[in-house]
N, C-alpha and C. Protein backbone atom coordinates (compact mmCIF):
# COMPACT_ATOMS: atom_id res chain seq x y z
N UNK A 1 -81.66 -94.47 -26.98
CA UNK A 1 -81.46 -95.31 -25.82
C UNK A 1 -80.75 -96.61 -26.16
N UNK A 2 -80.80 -97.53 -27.75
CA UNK A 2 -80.31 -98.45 -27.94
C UNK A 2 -78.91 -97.98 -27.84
N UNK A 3 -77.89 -97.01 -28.09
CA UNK A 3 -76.77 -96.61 -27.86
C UNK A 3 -76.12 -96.59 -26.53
N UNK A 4 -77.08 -96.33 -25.60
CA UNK A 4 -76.67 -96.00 -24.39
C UNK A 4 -75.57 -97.40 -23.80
N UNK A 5 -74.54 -97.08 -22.95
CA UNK A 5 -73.71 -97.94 -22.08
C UNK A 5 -72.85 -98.84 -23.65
N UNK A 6 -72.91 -98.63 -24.89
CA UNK A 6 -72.05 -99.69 -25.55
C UNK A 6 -70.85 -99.09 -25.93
N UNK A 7 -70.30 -99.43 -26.45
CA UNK A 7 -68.58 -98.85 -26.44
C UNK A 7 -68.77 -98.10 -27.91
N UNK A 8 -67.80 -96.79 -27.54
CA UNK A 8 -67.92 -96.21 -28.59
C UNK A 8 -66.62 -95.52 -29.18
N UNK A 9 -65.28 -96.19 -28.59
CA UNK A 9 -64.27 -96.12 -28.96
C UNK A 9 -63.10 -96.86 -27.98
N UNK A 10 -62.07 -96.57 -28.24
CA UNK A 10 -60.90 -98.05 -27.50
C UNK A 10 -60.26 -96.39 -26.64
N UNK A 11 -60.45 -97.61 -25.39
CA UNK A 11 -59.82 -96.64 -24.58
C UNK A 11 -58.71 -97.44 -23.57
N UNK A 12 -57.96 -96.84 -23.12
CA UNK A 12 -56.91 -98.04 -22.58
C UNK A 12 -56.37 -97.30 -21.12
N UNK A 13 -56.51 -98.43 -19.77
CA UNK A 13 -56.09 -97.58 -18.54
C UNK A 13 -54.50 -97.67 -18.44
N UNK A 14 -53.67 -96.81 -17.99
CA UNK A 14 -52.80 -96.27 -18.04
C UNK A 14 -51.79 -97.29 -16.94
N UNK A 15 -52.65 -97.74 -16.00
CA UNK A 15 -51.86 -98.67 -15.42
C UNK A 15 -52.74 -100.18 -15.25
N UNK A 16 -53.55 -100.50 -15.80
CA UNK A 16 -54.28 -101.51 -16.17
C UNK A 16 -53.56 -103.00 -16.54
N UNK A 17 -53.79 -103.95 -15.86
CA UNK A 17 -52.87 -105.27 -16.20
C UNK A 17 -54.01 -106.27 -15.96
N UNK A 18 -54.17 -107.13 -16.82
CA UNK A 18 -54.82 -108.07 -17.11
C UNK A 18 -54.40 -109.49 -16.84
N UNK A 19 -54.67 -110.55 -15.42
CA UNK A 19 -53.81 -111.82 -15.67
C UNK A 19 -54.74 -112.79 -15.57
N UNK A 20 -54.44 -113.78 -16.79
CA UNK A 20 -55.26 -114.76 -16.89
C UNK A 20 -54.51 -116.34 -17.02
N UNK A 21 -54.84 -117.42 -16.51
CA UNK A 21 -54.45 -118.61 -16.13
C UNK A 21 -53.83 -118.95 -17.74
N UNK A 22 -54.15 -118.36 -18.53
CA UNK A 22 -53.57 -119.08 -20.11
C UNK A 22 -53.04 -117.80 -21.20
N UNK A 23 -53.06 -117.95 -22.10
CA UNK A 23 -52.95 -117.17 -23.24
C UNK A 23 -54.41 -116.01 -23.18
N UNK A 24 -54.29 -114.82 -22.67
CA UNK A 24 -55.63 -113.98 -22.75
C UNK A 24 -56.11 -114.59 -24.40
N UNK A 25 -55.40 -114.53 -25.17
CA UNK A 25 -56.57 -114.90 -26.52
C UNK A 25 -57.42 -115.88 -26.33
N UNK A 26 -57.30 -116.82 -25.05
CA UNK A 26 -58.47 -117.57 -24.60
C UNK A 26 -59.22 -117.38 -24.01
N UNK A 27 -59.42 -115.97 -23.47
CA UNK A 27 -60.34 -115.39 -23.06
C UNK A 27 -61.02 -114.27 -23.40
N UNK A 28 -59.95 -113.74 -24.17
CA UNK A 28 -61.06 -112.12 -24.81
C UNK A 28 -60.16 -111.82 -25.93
N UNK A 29 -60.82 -110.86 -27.07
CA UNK A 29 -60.28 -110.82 -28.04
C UNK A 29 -58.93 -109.32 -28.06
N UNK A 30 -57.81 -109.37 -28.97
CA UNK A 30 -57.01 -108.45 -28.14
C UNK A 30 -57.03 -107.24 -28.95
N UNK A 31 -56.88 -106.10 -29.45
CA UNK A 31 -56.34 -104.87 -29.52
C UNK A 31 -54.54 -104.50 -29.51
N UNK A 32 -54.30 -104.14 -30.65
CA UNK A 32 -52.58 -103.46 -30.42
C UNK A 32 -52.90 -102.36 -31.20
N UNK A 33 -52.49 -101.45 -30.96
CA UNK A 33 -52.42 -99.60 -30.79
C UNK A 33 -51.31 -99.90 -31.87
N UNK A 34 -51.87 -99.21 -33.16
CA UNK A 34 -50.36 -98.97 -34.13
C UNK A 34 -49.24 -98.33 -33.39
N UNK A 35 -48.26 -98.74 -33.97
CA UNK A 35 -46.58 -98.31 -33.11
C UNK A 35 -46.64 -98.71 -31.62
N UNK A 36 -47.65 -99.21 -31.51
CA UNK A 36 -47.23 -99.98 -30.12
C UNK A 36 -47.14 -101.14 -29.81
N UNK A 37 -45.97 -102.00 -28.75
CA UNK A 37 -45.90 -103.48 -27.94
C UNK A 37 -46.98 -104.02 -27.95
N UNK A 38 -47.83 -103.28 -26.70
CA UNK A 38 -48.61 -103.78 -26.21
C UNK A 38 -50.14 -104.17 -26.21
N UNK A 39 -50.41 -105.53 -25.95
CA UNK A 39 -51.93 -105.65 -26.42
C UNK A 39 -52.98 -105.03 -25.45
N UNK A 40 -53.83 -105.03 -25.75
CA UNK A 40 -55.22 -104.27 -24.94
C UNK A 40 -56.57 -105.51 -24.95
N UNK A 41 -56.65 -105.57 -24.20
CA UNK A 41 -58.22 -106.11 -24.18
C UNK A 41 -59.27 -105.23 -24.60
N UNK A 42 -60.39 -106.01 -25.64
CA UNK A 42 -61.14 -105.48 -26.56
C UNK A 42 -62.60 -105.45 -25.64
N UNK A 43 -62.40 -106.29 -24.47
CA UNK A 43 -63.73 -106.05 -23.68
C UNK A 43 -63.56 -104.89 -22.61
N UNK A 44 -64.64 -104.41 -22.18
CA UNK A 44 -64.44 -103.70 -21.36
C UNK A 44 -63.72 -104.24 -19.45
N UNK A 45 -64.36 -103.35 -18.79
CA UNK A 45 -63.18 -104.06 -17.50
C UNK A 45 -64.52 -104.77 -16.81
N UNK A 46 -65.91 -104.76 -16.66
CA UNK A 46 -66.79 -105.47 -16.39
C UNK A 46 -66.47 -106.89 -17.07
N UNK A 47 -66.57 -106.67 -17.94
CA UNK A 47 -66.58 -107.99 -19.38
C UNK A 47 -65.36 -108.63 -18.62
N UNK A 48 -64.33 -107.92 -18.42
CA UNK A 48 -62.41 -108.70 -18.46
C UNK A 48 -62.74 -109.95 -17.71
N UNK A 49 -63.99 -109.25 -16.30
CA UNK A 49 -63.58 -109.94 -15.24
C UNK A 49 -64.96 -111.00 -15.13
N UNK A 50 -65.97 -110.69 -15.81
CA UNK A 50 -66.69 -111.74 -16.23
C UNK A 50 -66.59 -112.90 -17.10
N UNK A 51 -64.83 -112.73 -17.79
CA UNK A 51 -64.56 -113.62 -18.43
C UNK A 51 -63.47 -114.35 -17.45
N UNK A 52 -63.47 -113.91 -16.67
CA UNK A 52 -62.78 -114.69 -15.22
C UNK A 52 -61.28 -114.19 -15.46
N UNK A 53 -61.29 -113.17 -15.69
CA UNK A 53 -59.39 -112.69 -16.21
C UNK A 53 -59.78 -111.71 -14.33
N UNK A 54 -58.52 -111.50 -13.95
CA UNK A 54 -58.12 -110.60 -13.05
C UNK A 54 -57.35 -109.62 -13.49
N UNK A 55 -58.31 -108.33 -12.87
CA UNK A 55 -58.00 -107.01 -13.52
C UNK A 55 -56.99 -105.99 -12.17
N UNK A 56 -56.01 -105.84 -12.46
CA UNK A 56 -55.10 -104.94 -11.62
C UNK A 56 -55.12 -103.29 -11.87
N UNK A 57 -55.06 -103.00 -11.46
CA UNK A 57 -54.96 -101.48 -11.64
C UNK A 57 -53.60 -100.63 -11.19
N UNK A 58 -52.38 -100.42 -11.63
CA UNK A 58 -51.25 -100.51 -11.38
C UNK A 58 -50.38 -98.70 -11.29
N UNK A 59 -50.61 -98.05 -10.10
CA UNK A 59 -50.95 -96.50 -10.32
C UNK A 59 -49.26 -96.14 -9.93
N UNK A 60 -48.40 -95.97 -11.30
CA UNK A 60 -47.15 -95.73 -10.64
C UNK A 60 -46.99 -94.13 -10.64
N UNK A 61 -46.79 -93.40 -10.00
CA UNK A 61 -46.68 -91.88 -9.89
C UNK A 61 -45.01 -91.05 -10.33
N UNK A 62 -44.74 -90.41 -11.19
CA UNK A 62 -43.61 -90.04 -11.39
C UNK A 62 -43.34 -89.21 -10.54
N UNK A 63 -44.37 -88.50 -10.01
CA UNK A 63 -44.28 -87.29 -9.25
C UNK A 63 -43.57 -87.40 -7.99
N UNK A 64 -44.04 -88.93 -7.28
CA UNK A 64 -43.43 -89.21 -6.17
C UNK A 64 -41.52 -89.29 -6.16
N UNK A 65 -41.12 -90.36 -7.41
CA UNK A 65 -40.01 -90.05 -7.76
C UNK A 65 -39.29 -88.83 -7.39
N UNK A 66 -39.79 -87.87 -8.41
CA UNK A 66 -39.81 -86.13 -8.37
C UNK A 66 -39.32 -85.51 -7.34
N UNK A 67 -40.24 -85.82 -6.36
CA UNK A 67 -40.00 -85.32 -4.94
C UNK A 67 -39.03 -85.67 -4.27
N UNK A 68 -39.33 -87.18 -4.74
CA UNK A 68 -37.82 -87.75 -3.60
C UNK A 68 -36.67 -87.73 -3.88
N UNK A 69 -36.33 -87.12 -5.32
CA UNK A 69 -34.91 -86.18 -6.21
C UNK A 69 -34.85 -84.92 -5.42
N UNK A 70 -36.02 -84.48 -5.53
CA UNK A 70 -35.73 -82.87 -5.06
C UNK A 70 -35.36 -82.93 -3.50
N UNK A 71 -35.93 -83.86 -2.56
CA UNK A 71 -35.80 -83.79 -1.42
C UNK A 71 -33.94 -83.88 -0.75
N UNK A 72 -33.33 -84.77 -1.65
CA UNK A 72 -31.94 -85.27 -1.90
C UNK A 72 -31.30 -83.89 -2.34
N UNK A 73 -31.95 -83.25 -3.50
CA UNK A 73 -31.04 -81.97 -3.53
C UNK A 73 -31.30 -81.02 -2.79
N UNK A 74 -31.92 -80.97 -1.96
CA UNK A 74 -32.23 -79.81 -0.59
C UNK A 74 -31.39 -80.11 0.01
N UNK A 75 -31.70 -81.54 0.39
CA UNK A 75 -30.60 -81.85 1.77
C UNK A 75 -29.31 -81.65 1.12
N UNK A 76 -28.64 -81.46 0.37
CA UNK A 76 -27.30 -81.91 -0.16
C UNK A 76 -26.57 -80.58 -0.61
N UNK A 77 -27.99 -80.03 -1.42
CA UNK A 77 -27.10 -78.86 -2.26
C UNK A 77 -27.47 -77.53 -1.48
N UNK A 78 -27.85 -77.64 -0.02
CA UNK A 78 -28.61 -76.09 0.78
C UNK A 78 -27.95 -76.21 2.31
N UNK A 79 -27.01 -75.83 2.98
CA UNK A 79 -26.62 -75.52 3.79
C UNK A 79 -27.58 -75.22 4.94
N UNK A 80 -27.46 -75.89 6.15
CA UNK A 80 -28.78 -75.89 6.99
C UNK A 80 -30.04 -76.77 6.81
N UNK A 81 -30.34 -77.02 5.49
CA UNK A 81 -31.30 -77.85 5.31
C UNK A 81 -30.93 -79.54 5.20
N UNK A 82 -30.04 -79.76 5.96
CA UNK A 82 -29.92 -81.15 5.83
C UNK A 82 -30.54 -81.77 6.36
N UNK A 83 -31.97 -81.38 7.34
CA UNK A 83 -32.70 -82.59 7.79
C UNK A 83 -34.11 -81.79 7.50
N UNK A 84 -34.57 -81.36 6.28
CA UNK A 84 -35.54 -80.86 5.51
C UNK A 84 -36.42 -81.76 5.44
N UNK A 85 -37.67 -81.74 5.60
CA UNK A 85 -38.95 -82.64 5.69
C UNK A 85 -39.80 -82.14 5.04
N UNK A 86 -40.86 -82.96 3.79
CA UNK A 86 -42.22 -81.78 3.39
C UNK A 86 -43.38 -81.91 4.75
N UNK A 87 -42.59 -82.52 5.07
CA UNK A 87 -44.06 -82.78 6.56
C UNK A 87 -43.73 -81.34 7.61
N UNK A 88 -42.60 -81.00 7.50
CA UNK A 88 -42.74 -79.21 8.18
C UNK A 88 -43.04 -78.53 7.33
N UNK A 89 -43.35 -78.58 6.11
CA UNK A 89 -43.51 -77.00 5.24
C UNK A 89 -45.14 -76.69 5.30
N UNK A 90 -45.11 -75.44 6.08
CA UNK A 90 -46.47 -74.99 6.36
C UNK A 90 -47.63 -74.97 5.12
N UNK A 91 -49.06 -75.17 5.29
CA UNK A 91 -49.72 -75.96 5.00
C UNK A 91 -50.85 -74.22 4.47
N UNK A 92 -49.87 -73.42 5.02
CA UNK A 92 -51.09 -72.13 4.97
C UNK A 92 -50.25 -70.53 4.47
N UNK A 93 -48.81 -71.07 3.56
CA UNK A 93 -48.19 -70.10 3.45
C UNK A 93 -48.87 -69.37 2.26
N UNK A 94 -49.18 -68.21 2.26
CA UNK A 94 -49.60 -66.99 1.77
C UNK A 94 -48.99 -66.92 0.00
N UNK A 95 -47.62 -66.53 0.34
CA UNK A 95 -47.04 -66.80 -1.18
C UNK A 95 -47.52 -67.68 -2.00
N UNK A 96 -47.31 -69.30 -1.52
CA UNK A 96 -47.71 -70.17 -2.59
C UNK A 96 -49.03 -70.07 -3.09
N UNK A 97 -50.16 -69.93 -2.07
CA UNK A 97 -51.19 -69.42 -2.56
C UNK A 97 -51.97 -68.15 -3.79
N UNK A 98 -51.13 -67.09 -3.13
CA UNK A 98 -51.16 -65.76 -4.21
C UNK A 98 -50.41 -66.31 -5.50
N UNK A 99 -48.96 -66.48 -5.37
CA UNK A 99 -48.43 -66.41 -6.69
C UNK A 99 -48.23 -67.36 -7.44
N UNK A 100 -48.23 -68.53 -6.93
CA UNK A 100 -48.65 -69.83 -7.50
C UNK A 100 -50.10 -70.70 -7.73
N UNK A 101 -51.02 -70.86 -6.79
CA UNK A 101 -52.09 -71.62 -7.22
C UNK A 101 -53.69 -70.79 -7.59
N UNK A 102 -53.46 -69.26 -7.36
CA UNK A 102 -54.38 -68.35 -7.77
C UNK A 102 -53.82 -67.99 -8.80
N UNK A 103 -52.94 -67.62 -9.37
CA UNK A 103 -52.18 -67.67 -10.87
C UNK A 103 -52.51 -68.74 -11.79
N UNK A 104 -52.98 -69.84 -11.24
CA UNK A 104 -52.80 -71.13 -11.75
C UNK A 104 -51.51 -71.38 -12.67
N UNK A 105 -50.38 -71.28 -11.77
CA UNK A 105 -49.30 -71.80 -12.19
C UNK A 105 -48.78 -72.88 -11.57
N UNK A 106 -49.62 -73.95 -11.92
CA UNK A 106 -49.83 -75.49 -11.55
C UNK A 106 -49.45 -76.53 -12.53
N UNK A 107 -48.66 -76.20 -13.36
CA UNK A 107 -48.30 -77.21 -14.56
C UNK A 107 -47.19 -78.00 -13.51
N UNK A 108 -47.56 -79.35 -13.59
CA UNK A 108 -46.77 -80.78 -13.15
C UNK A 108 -46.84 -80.57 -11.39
N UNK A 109 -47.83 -79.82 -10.98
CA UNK A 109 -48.74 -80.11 -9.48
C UNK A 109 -49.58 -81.10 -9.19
N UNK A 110 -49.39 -82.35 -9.17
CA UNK A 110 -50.64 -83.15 -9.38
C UNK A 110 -52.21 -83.29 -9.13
N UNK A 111 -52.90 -83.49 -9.59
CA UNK A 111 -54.43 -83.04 -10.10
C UNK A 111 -54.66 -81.64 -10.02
N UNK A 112 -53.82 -80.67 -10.44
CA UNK A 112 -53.90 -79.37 -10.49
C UNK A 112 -53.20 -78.62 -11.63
N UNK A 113 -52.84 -79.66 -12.36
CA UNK A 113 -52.22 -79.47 -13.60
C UNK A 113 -53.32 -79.32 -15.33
N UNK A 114 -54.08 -79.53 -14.89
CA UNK A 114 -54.91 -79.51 -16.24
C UNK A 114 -55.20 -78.22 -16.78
N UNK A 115 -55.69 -77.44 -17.58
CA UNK A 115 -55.83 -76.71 -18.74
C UNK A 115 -57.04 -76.14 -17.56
N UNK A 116 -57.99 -77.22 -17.45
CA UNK A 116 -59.39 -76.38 -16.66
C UNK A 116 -59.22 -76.51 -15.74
N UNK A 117 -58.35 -77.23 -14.62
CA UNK A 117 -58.26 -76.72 -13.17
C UNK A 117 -57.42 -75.76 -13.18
N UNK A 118 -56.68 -75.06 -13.81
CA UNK A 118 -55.89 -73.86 -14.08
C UNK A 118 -56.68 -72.80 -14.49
N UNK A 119 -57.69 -72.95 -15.22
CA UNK A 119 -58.63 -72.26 -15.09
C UNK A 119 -59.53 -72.00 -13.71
N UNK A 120 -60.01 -72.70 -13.04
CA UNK A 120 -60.35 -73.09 -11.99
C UNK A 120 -59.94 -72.13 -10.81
N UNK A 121 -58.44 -73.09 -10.83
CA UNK A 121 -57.99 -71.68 -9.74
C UNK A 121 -57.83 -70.69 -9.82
N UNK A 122 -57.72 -69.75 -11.21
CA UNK A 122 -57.59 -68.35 -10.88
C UNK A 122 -59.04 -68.19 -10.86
N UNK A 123 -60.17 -68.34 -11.55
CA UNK A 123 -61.25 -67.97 -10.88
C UNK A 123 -61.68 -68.13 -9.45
N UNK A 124 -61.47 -69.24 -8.70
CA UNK A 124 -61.68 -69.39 -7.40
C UNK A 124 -60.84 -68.71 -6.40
N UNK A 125 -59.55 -68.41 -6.91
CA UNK A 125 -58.47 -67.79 -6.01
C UNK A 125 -58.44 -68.69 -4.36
N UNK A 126 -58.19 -70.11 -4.25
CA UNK A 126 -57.97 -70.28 -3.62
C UNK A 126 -56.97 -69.46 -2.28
N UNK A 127 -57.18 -69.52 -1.02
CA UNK A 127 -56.86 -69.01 -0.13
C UNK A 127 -56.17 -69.41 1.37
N UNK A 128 -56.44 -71.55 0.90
CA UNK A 128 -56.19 -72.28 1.96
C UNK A 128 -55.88 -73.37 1.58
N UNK A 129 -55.95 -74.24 2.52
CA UNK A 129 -55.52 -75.65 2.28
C UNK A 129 -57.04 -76.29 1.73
N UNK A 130 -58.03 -75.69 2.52
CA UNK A 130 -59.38 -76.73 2.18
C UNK A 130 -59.96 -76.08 0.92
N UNK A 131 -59.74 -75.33 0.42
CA UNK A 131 -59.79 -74.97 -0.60
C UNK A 131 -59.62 -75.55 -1.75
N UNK A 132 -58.37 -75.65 -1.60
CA UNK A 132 -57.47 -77.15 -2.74
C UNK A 132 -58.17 -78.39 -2.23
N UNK A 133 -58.88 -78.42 -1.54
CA UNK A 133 -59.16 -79.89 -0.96
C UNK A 133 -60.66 -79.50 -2.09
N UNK A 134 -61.09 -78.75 -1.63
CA UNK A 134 -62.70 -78.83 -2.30
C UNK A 134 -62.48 -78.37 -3.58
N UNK A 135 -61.41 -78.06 -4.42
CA UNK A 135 -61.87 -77.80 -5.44
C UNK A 135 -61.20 -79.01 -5.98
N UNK A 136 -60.68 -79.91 -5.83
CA UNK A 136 -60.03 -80.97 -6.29
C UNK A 136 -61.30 -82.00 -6.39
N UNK A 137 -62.09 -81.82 -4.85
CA UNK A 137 -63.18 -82.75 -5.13
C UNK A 137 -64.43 -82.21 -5.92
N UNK A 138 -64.39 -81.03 -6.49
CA UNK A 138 -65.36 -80.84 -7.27
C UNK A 138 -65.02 -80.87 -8.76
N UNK A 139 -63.77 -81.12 -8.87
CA UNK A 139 -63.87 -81.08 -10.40
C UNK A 139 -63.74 -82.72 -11.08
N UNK A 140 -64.59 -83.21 -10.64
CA UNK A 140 -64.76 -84.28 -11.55
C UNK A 140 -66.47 -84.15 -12.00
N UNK A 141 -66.75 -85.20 -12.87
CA UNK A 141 -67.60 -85.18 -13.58
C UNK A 141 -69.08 -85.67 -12.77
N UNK A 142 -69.92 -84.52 -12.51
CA UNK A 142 -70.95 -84.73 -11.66
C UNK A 142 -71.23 -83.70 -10.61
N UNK A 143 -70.23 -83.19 -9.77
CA UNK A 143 -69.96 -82.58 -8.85
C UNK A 143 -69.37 -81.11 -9.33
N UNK A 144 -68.69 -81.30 -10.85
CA UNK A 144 -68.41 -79.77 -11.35
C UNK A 144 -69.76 -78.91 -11.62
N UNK A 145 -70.99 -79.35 -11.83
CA UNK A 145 -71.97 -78.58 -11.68
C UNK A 145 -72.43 -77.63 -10.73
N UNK A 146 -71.34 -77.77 -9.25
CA UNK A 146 -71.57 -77.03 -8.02
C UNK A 146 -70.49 -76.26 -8.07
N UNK A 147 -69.62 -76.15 -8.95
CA UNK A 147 -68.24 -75.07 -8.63
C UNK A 147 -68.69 -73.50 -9.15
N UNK A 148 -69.54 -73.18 -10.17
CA UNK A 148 -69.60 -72.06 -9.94
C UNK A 148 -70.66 -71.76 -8.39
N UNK A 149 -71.23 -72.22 -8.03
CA UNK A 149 -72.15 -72.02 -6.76
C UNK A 149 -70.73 -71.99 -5.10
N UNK A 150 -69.39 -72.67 -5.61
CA UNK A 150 -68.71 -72.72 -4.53
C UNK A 150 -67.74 -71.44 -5.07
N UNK A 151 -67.79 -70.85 -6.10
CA UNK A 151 -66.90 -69.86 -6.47
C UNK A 151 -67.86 -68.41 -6.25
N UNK A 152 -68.85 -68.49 -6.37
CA UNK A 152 -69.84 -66.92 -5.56
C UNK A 152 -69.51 -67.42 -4.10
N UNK A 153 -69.62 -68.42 -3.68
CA UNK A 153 -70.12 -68.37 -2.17
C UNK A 153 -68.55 -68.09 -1.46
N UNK A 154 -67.55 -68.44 -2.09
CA UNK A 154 -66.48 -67.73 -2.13
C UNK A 154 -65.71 -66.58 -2.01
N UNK A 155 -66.71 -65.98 -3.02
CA UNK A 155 -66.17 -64.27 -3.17
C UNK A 155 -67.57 -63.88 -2.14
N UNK A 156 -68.80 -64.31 -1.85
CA UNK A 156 -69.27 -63.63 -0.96
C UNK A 156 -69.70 -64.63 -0.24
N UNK A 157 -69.35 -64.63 0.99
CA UNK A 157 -69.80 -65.41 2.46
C UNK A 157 -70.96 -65.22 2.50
N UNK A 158 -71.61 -64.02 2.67
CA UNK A 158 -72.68 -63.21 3.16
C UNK A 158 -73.85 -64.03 2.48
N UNK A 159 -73.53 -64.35 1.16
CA UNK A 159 -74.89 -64.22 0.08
C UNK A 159 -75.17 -65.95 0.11
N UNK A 160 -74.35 -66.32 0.70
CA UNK A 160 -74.55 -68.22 0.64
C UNK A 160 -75.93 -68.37 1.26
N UNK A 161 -76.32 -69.28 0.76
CA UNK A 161 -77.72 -69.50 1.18
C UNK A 161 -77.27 -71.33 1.55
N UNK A 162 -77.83 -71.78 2.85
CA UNK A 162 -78.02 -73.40 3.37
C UNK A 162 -79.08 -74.09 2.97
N UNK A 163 -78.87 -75.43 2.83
CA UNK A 163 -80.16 -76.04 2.44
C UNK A 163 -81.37 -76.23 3.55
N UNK A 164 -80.71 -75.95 4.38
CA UNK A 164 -81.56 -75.79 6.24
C UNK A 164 -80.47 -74.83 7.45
N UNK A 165 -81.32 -74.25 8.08
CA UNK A 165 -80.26 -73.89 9.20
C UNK A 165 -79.46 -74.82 9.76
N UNK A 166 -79.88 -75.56 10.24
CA UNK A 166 -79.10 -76.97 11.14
C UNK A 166 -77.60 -77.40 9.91
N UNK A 167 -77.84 -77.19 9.62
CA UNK A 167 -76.51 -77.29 8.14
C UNK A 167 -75.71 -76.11 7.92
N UNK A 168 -75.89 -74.94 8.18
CA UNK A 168 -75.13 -74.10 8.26
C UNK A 168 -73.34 -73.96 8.93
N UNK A 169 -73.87 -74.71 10.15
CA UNK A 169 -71.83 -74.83 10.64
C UNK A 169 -71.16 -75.91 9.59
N UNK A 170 -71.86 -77.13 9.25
CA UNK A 170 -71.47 -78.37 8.35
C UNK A 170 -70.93 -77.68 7.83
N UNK A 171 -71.73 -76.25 6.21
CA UNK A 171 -71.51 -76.60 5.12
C UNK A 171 -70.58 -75.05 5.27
N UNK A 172 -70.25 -74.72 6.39
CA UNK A 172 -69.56 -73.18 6.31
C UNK A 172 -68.53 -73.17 5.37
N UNK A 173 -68.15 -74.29 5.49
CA UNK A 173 -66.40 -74.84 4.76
C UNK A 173 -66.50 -74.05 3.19
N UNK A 174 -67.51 -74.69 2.92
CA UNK A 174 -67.50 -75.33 1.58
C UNK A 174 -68.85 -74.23 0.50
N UNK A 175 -69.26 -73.22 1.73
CA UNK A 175 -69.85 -72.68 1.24
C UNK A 175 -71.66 -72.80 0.85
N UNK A 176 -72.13 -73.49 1.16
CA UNK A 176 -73.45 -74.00 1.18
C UNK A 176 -73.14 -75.03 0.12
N UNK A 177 -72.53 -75.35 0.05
CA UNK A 177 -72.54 -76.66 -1.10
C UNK A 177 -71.86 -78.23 -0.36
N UNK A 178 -72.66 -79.34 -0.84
CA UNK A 178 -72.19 -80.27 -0.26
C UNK A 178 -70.92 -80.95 -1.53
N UNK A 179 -69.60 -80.77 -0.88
CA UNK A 179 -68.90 -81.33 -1.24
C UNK A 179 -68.01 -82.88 -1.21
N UNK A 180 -68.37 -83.31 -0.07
CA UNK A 180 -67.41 -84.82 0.29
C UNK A 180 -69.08 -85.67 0.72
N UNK A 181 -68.76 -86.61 0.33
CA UNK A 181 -69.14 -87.70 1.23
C UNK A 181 -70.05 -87.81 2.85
N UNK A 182 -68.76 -87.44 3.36
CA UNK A 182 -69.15 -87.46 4.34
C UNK A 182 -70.34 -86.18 5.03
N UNK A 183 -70.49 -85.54 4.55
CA UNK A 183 -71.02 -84.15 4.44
C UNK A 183 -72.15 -84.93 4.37
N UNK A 184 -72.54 -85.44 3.11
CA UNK A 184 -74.02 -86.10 2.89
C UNK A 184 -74.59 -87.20 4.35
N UNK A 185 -73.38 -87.61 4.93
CA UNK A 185 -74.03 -88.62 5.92
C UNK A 185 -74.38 -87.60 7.26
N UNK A 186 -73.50 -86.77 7.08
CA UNK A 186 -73.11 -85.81 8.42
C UNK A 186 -75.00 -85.17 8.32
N UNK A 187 -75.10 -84.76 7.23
CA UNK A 187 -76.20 -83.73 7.21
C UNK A 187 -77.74 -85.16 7.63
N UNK A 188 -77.52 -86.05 6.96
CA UNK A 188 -78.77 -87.04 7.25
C UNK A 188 -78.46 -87.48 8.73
N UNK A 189 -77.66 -87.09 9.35
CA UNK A 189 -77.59 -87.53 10.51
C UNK A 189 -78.38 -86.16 11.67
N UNK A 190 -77.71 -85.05 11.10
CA UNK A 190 -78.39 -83.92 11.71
C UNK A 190 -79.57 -83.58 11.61
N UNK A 191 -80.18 -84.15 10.21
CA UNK A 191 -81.36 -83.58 9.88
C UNK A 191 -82.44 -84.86 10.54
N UNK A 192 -82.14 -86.03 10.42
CA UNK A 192 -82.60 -87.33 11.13
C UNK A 192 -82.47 -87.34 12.50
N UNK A 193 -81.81 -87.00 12.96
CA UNK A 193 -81.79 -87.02 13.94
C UNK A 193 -80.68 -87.81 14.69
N UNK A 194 -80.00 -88.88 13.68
CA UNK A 194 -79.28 -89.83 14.26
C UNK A 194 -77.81 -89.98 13.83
């Protein structure tokens, strides 16, 4: 238990910026990553900001870039598609589903790109849009303990078991498993009454 919560290696956020009224060495001690520029703060991000530094979090996406290349070569290099939108491309097409995200051929899909959500989806064989929605929100750390329970209730509807009847339309989605947020308030509201 004396171990618990203390740092147990340097870890550094990816878009993380640190600004402080002076020289940060007057406020926390620094970190530089061999072969690299840049310094790191040696406290954690509680600590940064208890040392009165302001902590940014700075989330630039390449992917978005990505898109907005590819969107330019649709319109440009495809005859007919010059006023191409991703806001029309249907949300429930069959193909992408079968041969792309039940394949898990998701490399540079964003949060669907990893080693184990590629695993993920071909076991789950997604089939929809909420699908990708719930398995995105189950694979983080806490909530992946319910994905094999949303991957039977998956392959069989029938065999799902609810935590109460009155919860049954809620959790149809998702399979008897509570997945979002809101689910948890939805159900204390049904089951409360209020």
């Amino acid at each position: 238990r004396k171990l618990e919560g203390m740092t147990r290696n340097i870890g550094m956020h990816a878009g993380g910026v640190l600004i402080a009224p002076g020289k940060l060495t007057d406020f926390c001690p620094l970190y530089q990553q061999p072969g690299s520029d840049s310094a790191v703060s040696q406290f954690d991000k509680d600590d940064v900001e208890a040392a009165g530094l302001v902590k940014f979090d700075f989330l630039g996406l390449a992917t978005l870039t990505i898109l907005e290349i590819a969107l330019e070569f649709i319109r440009t290099r495809h005859k007919g598609q010059e006023h191409f939108a991703y806001e029309n491309l249907p949300l429930n097409d069959a193909k992408v589903f079968s041969e792309i995200f039940c394949k898990g051929k998701t490399e540079a899909v964003f949060q669907f790109e990893s080693g184990g959500m590629q695993r993920l989806l071909r076991d789950a064989k997604p089939d929809c849009f909420e699908d990708l929605i719930a398995l995105n929100a189950l694979y983080r750390p806490g909530p992946m303990d319910n994905i094999p329970a949303y991957v039977e209730g998956k392959r069989k509807p029938s065999a799902v078991q609810y935590p109460h009847p009155l919860l049954e339309g809620m959790l149809r989605e998702t399979y008897g498993i509570m997945v979002y947020q809101e689910q948890v308030m939805q159900a204390a509201q049904i089951l409360g009454g209020y």
